[in-house]
Protein backbone atom coordinates (compact mmCIF):
# COMPACT_ATOMS: atom_id res chain seq x y z
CA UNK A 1 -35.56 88.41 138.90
CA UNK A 2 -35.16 92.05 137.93
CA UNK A 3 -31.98 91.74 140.55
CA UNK A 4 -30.94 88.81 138.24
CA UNK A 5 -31.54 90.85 134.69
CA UNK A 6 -29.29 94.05 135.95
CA UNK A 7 -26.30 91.97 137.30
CA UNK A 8 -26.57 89.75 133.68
CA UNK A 9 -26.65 93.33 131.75
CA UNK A 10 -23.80 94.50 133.64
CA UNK A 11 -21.48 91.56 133.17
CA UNK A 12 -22.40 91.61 129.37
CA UNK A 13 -21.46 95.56 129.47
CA UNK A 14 -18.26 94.71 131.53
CA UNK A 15 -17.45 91.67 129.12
CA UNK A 16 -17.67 93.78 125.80
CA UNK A 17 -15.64 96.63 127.09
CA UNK A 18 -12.48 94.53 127.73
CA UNK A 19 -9.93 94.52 124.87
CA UNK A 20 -11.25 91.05 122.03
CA UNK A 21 -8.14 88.48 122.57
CA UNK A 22 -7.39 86.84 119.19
CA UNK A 23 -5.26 83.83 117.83
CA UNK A 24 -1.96 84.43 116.98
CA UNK A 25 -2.63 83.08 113.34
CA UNK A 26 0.50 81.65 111.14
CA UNK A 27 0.00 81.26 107.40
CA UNK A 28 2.75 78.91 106.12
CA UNK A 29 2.50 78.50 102.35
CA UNK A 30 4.98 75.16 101.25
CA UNK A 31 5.73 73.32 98.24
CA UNK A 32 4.06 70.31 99.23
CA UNK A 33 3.77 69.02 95.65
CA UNK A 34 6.15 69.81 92.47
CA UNK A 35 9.80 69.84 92.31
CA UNK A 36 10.60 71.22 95.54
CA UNK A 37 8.31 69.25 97.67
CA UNK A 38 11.66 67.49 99.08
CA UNK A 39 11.53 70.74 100.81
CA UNK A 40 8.16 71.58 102.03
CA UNK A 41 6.95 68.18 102.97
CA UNK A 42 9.80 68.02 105.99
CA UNK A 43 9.01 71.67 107.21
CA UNK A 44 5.36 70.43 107.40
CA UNK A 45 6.39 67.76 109.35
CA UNK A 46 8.35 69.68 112.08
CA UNK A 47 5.28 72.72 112.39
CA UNK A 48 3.04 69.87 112.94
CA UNK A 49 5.20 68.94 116.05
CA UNK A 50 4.48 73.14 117.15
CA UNK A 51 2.97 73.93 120.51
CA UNK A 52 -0.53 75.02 120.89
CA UNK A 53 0.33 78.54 122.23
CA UNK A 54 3.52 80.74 122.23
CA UNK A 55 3.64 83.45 125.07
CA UNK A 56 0.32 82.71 126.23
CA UNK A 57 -1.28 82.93 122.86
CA UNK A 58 -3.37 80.32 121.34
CA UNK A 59 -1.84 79.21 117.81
CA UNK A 60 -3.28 78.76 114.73
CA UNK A 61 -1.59 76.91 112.49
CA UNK A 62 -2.70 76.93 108.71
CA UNK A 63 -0.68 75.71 106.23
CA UNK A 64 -1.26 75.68 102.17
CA UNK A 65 0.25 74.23 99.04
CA UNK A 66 2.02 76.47 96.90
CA UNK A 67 2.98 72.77 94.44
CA UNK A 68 6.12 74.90 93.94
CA UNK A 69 4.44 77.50 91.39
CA UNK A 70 4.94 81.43 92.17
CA UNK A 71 1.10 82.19 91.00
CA UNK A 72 -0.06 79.41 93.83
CA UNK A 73 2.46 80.95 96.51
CA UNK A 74 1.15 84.99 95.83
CA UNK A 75 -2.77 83.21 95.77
CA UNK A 76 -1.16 81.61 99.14
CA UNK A 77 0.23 84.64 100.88
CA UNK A 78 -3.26 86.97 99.57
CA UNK A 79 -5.31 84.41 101.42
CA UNK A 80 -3.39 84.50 104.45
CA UNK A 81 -3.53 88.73 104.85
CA UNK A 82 -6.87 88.94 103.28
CA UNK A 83 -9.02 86.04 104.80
CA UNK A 84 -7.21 84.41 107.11
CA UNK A 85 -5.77 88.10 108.82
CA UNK A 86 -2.60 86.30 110.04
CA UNK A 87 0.13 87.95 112.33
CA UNK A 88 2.63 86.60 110.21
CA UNK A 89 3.91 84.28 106.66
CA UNK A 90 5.86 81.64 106.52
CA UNK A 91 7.22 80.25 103.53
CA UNK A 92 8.12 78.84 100.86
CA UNK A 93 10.78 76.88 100.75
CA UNK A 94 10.88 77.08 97.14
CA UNK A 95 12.67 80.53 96.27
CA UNK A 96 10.81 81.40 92.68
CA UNK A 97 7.58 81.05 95.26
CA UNK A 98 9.46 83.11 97.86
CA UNK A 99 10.22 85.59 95.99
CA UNK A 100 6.83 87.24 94.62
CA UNK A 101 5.62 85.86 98.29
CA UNK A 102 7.69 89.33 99.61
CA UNK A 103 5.85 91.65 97.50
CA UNK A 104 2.45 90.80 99.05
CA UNK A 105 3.60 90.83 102.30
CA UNK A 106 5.22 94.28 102.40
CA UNK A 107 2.34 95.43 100.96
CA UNK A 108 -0.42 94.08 103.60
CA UNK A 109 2.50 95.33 106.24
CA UNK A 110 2.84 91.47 107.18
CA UNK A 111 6.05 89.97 108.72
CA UNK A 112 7.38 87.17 105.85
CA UNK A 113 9.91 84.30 107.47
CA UNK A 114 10.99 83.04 103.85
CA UNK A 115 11.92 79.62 104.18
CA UNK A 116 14.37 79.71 101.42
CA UNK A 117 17.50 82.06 100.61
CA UNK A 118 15.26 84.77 98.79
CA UNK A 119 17.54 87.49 96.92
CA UNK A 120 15.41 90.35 97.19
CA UNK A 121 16.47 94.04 95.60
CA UNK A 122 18.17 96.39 99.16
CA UNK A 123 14.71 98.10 100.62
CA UNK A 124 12.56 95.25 98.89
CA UNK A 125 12.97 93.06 102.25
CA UNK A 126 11.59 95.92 104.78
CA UNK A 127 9.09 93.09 106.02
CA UNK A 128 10.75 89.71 104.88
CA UNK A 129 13.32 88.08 107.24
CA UNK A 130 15.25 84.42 105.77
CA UNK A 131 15.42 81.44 107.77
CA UNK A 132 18.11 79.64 105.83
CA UNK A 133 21.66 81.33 105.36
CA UNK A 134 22.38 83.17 102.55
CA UNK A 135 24.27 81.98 99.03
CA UNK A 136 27.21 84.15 100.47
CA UNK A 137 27.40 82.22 103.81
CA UNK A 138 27.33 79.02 102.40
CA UNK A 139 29.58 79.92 99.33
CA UNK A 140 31.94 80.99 101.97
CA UNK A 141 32.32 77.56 103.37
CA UNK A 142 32.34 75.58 100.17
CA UNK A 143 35.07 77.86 99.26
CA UNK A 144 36.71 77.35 102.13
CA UNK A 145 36.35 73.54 101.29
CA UNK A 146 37.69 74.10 97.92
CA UNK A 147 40.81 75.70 98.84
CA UNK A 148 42.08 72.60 101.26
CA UNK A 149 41.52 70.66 98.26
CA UNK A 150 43.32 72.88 95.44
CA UNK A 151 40.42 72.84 93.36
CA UNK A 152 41.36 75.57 90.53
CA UNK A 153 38.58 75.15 88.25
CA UNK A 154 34.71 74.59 88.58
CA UNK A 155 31.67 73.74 85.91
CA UNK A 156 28.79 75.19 87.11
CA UNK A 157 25.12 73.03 86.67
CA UNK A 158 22.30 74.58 88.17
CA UNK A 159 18.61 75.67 87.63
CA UNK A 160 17.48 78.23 85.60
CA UNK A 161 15.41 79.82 88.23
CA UNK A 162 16.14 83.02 90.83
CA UNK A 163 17.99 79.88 92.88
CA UNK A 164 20.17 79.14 90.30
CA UNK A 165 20.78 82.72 89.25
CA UNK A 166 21.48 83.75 92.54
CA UNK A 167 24.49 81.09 92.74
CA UNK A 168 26.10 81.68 89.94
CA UNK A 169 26.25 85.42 89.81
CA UNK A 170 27.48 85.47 93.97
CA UNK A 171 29.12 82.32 93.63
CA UNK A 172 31.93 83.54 90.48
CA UNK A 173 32.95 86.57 92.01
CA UNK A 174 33.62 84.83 95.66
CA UNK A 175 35.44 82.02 93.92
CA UNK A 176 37.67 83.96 91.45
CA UNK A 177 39.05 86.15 94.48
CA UNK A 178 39.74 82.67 95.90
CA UNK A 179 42.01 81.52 92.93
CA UNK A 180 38.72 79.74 91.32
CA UNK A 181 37.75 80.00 88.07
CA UNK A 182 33.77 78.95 86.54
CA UNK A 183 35.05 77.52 83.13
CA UNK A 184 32.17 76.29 82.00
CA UNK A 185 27.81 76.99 83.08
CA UNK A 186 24.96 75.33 82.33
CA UNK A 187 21.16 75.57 83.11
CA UNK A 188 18.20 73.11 83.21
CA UNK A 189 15.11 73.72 84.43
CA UNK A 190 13.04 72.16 87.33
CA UNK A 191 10.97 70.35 85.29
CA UNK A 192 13.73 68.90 83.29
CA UNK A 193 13.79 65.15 83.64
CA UNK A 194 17.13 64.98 81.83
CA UNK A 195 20.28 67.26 81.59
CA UNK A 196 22.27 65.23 78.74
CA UNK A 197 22.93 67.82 76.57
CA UNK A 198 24.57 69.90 79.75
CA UNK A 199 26.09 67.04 81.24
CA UNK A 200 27.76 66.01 78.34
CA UNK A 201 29.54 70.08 77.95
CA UNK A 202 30.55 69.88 81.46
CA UNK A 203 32.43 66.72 81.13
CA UNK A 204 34.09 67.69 78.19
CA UNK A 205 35.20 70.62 79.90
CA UNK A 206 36.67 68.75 82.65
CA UNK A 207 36.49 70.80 85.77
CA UNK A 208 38.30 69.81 88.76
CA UNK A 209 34.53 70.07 90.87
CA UNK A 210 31.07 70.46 89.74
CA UNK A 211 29.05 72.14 91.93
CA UNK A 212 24.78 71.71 91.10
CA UNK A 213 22.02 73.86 92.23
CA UNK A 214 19.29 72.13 92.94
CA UNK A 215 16.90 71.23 95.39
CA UNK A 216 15.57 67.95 97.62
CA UNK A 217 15.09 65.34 95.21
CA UNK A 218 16.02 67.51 91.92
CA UNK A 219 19.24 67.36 92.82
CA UNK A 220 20.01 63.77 92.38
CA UNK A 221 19.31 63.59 88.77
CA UNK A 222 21.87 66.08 87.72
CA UNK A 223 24.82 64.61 89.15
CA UNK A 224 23.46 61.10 88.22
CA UNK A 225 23.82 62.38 84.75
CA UNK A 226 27.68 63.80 84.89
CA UNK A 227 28.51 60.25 86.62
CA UNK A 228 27.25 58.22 84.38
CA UNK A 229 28.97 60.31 81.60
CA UNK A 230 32.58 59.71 83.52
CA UNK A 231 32.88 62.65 85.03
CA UNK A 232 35.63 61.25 88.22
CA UNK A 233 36.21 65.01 89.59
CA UNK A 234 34.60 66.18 93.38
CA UNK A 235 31.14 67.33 93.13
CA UNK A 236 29.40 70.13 95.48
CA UNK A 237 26.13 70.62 96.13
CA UNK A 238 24.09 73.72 97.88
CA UNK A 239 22.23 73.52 100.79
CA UNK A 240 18.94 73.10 98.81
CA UNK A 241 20.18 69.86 98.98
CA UNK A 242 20.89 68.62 102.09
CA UNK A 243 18.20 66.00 102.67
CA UNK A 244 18.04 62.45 102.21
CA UNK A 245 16.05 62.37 98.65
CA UNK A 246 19.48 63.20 97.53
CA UNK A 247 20.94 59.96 99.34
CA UNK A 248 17.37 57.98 98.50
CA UNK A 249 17.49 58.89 94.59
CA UNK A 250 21.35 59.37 94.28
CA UNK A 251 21.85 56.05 95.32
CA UNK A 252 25.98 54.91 94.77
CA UNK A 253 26.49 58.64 92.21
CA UNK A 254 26.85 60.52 94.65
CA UNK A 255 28.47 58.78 97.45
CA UNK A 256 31.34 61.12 98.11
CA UNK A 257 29.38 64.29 97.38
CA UNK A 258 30.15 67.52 99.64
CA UNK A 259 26.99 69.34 100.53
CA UNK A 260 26.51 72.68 101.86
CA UNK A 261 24.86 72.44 105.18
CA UNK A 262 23.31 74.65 108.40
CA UNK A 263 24.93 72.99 111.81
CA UNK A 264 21.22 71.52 112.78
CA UNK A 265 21.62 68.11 111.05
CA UNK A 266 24.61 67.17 112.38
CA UNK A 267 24.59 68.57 115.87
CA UNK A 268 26.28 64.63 117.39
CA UNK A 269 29.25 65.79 115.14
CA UNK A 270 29.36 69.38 116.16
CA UNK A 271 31.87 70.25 118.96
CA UNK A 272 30.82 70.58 122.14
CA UNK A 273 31.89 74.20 121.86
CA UNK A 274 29.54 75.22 118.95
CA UNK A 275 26.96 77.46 120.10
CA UNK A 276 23.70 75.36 118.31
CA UNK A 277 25.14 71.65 119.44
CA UNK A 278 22.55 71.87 122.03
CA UNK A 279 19.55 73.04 119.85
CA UNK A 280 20.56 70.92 116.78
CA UNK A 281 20.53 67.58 119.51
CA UNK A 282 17.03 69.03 120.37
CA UNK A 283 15.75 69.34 116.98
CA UNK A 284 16.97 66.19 115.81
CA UNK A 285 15.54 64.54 118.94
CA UNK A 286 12.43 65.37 118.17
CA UNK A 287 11.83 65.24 114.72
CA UNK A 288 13.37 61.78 115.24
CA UNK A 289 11.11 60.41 117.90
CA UNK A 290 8.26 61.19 115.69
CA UNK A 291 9.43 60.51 112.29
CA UNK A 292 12.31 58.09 112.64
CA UNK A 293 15.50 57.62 112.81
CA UNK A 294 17.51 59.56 110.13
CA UNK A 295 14.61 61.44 108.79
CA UNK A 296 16.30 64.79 109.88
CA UNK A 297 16.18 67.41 106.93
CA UNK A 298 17.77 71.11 106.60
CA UNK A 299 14.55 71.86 105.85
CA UNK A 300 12.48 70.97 108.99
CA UNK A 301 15.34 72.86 111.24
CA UNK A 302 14.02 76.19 109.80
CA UNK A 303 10.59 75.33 110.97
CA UNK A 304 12.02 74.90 114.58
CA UNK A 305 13.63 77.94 113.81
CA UNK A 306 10.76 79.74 113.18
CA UNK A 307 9.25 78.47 116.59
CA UNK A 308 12.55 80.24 118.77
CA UNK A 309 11.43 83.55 116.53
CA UNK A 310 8.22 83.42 117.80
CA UNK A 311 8.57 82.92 121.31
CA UNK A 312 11.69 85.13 121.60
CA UNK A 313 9.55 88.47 119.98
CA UNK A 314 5.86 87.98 120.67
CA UNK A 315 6.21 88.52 124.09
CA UNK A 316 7.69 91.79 123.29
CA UNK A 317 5.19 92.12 120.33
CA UNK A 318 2.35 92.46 122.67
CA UNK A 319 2.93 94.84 124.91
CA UNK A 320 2.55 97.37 122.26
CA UNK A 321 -0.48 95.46 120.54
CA UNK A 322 -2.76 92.29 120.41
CA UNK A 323 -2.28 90.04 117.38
CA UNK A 324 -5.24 90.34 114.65
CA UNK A 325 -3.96 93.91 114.03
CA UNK A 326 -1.82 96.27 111.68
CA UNK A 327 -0.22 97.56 115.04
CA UNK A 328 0.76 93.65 116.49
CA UNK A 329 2.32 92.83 112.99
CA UNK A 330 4.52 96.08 112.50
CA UNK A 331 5.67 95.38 116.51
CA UNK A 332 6.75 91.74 115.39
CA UNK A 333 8.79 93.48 112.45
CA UNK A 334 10.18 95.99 114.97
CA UNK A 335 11.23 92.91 117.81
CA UNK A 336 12.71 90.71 115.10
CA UNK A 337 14.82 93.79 114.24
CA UNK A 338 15.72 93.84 117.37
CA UNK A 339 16.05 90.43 119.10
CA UNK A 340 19.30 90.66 118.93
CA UNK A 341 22.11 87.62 118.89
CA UNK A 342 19.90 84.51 119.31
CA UNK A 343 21.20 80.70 119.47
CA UNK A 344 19.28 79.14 116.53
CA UNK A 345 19.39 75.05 115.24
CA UNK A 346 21.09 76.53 112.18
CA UNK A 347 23.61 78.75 114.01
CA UNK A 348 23.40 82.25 115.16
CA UNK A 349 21.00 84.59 114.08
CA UNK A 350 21.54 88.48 114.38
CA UNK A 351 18.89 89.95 112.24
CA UNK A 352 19.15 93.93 112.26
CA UNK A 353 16.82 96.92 110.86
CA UNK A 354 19.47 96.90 107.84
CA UNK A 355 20.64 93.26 107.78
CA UNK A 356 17.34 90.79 107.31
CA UNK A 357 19.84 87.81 106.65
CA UNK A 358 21.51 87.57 109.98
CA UNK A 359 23.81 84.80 109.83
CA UNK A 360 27.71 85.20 109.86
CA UNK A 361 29.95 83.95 107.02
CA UNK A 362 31.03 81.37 109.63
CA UNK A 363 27.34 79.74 110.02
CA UNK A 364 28.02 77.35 107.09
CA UNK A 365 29.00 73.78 107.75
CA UNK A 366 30.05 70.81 104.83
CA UNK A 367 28.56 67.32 104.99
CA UNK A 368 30.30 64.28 102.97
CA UNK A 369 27.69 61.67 101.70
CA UNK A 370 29.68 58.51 103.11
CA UNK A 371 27.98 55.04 102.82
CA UNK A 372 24.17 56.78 102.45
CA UNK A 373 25.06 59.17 105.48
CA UNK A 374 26.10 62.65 106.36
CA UNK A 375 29.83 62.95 107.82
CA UNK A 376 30.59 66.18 108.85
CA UNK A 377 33.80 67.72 107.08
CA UNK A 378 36.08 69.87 108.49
């Protein structure tokens, strides 16, 4: 028995000197609820579909409602790195949440995947990499758009928010050196359930486009409203909006719209020679299978996204550290830097130690609404 007591006190000694092996923990804040939950109700979707380890590391998965309010998504993100001690944030998809999101996580030292095209002042990033492609990469191919089509002038519609900010003031400078003028701007809020007042200056003005900036299902409303005024010009939209509660609320208004897009929604339309085809097939195959046929969303290809981060630089992560500590988080940062040219859903991805937006000008794709569907437009 005394035999029995020494071997059981030596395997307890053994057991608590090997290193503690901890979850790799994810804390994804979304706007399930509120204006933007077009957005965050998709991405839930897709990290529900996630696999139960990535490089030999259990996962846990929690994910919280930030009902698209900044105060909810900062509560959010200080839960995650002071409770819930996660390796990394995800989130939101909303980018007034995003935003503040950034501040908490450079402080805790904590690795932020924004799920939404947060502008963020130059050294204000140093821990916050974006999963969708920035204002300037999609502006590019809208632009590109508008050229083929001689479009000369533009009225601008959009939400009073960072998102909306962020468009207009990249978005005039881009289009003037491309022979476009902004004649005429207005703002609404999220909230706003009705954008008369605006609709009815922007007609008047008679642009040859509109382009909106809104989100998921805000950004139906807005262009129902410059229809129904008789506005008979092309209307854009941003890649906020590239899901079906545009289609689903839209309904016949906005048949015909052109909508800023990431390649992973329309990878049976991509050519075979496009670098993502095979990934965007993938993602929309599975989303698909377990959510239907034509559910695919812009939004819920950033959450497969996130899964190719993961499994491309925790490996590399941990041979410097194990997750659950200040060391494993700042060696995430540091193999995200440097991951190098990776084949996302949404294109290709080249973050850098100076460059935490990675995608080239040439990432951008534009989707036609045609009979309740997405055509691709060359």
């Amino acid at each position: 028995m005394k035999l029995i007591k020494t071997w059981a006190a030596a395997g307890v000694a053994l057991l608590a000197a090997l290193p503690a092996w901890a979850d790799l923990t994810v804390g994804i804040s979304l706007p399930l609820t509120g204006p933007a939950s077009g957005l965050g109700i998709p991405m839930q979707n897709y990290f529900k579909l996630w696999p139960q380890t990535v490089a030999g590391e259990k996962l846990k998965v929690i994910i919280l409602d930030d009902a698209t309010d900044p105060t909810k998504g900062v509560q959010n993100a200080r839960r995650f790195v002071t409770e819930d001690k996660v390796d990394i944030i995800i989130g939101s998809a909303a980018t007034p949440v995003a935003i503040p999101m950034a501040d908490v996580a450079a402080e805790s030292g904590t690795v932020q995947l924004a799920a939404s095209p947060a502008g963020l002042p130059p050294g204000k990033d140093a821990w916050t990499f974006r999963l969708p492609q920035s204002t300037t990469v999609m502006a590019f191919a809208m632009l590109n758009l508008m050229r083929k089509q001689n479009i000369k002038t533009v009225g601008f519609l959009g939400y009073t928010d960072a998102y909306g900010e962020q468009w207009l003031k990249e978005f005039t400078p881009l289009a003037e050196k491309n022979g476009i003028k902004v004649i005429a701007a207005e703002r609404f809020a999220r909230s706003d359930t009705s954008v008369t007042a605006q609709a009815l200056k922007l007609v008047a003005a008679n642009p040859d486009a509109m382009l909106i900036v809104a989100s998921g299902s805000g950004a139906a409303m807005p262009q129902k409203a410059i229809v129904e005024r008789g506005y008979k010009g092309k209307v854009y939209q941003t890649h906020a909006a590239a899901t079906r509660d545009l289609m689903r609320i839209g309904g016949k208004d906005v048949e015909g719209t052109y909508v800023a897009s990431g390649p992973a929604v329309v990878g049976e339309l991509l050519p075979d020679s496009h670098p993502s085809k095979p990934l965007a097939l993938d993602f929309v195959a599975k989303y698909e299978k377990a959510y239907g046929a034509g559910s695919r969303n812009q939004f819920a290809g950033h959450a497969y996204d996130a899964l190719i981060v993961l499994e491309k630089a925790v490996p590399v992560a941990l041979k410097t550290a194990k997750p659950g500590t200040k060391e494993f988080r700042a060696a995430l940062r540091d193999a995200i830097e440097t991951m190098g040219r990776t084949v996302f859903a949404h294109g290709i991805m080249n973050w850098t130690k100076d460059d935490h937006w990675g995608y080239t000008t040439k990432t951008g794709v534009m989707l036609k609404v045609v009979n309740s569907d997405w055509a691709y437009e060359d």
